[in-house]
C-alpha atoms as a PDB file:
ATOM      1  CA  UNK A   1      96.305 100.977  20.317  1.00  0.00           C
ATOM      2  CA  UNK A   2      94.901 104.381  20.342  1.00  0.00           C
ATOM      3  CA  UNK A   3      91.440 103.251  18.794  1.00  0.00           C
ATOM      4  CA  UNK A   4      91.205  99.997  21.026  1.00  0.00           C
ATOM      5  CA  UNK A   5      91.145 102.427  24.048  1.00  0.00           C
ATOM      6  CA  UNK A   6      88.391 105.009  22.509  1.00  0.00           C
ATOM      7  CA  UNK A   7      86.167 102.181  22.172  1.00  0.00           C
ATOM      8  CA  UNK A   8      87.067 100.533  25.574  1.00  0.00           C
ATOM      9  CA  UNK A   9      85.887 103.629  26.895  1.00  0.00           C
ATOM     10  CA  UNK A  10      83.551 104.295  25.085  1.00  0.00           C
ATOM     11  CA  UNK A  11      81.707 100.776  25.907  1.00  0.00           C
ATOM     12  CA  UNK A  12      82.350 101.661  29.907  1.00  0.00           C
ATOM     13  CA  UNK A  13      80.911 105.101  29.700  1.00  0.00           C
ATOM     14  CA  UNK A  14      77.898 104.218  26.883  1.00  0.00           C
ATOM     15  CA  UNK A  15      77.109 101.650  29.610  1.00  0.00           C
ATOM     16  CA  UNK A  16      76.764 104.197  32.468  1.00  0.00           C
ATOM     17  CA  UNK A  17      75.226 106.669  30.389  1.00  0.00           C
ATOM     18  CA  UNK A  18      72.834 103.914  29.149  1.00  0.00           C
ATOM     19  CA  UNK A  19      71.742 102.805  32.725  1.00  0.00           C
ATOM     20  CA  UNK A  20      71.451 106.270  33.657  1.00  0.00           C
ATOM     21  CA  UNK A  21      69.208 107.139  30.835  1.00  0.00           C
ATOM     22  CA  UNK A  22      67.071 104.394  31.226  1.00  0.00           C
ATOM     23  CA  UNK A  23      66.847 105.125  35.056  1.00  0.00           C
ATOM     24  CA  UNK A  24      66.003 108.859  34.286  1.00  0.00           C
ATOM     25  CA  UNK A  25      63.312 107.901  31.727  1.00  0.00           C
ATOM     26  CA  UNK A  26      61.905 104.821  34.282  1.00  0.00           C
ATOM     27  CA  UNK A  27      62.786 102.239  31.889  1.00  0.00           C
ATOM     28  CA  UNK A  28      64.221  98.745  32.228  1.00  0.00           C
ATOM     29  CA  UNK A  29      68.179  99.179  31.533  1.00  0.00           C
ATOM     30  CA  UNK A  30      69.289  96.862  28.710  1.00  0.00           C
ATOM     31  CA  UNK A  31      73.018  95.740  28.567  1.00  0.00           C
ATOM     32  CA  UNK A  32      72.987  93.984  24.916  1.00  0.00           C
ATOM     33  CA  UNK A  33      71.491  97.227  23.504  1.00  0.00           C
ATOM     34  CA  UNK A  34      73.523  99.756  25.057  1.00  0.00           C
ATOM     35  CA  UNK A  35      76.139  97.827  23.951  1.00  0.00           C
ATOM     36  CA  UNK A  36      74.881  97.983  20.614  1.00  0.00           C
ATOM     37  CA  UNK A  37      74.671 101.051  20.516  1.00  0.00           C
ATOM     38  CA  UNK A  38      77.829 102.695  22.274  1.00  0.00           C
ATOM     39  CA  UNK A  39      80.094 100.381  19.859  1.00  0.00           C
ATOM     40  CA  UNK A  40      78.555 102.010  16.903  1.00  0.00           C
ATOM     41  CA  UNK A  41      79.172 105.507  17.542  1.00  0.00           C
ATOM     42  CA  UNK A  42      82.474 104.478  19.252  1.00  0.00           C
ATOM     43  CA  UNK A  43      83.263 103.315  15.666  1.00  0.00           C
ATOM     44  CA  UNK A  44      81.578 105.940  14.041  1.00  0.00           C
ATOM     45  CA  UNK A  45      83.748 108.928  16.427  1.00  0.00           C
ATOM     46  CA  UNK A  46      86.733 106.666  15.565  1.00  0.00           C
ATOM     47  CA  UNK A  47      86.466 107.539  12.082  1.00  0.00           C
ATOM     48  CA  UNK A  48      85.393 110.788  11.635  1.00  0.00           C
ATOM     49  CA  UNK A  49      88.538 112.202  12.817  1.00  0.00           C
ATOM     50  CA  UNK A  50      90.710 110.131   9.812  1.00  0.00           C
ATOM     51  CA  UNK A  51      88.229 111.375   7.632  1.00  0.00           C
ATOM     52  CA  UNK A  52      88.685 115.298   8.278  1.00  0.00           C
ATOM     53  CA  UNK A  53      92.593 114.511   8.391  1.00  0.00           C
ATOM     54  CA  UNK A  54      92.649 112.673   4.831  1.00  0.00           C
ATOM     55  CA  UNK A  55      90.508 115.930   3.487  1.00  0.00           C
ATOM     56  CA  UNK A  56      92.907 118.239   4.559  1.00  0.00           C
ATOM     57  CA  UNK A  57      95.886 116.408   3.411  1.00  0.00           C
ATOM     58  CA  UNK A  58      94.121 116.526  -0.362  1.00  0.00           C
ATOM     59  CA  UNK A  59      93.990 120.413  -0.203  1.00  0.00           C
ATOM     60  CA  UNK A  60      97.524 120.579   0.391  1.00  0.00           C
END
């Protein structure tokens, strides 16, 4: 449940930072792309963390 709520937030946030972006650099705000985007480093932040936690448990 955990990782189904990092990536729904991640999707709402990536959105607003997306249209923000776009409006800061005067360019047309695409939804598809963001989305694109914001779900791949959602994933990618998802599973960084179980990475680092599976190294550390190998040391000990």
């Amino acid at each position: 449940m955990r990782y189904v709520a990092v990536i729904f937030w991640a999707v709402c946030l990536g959105q607003v930072a997306g249209f923000i972006g776009g409006a800061l650099n005067q360019q047309t705000f695409s939804p598809s792309q963001t989305m694109i985007v914001t779900v791949v480093f959602a994933i990618i932040f998802s599973i960084i963390p179980l990475l680092l936690d599976s190294d550390k448990k190998n040391r000990a």
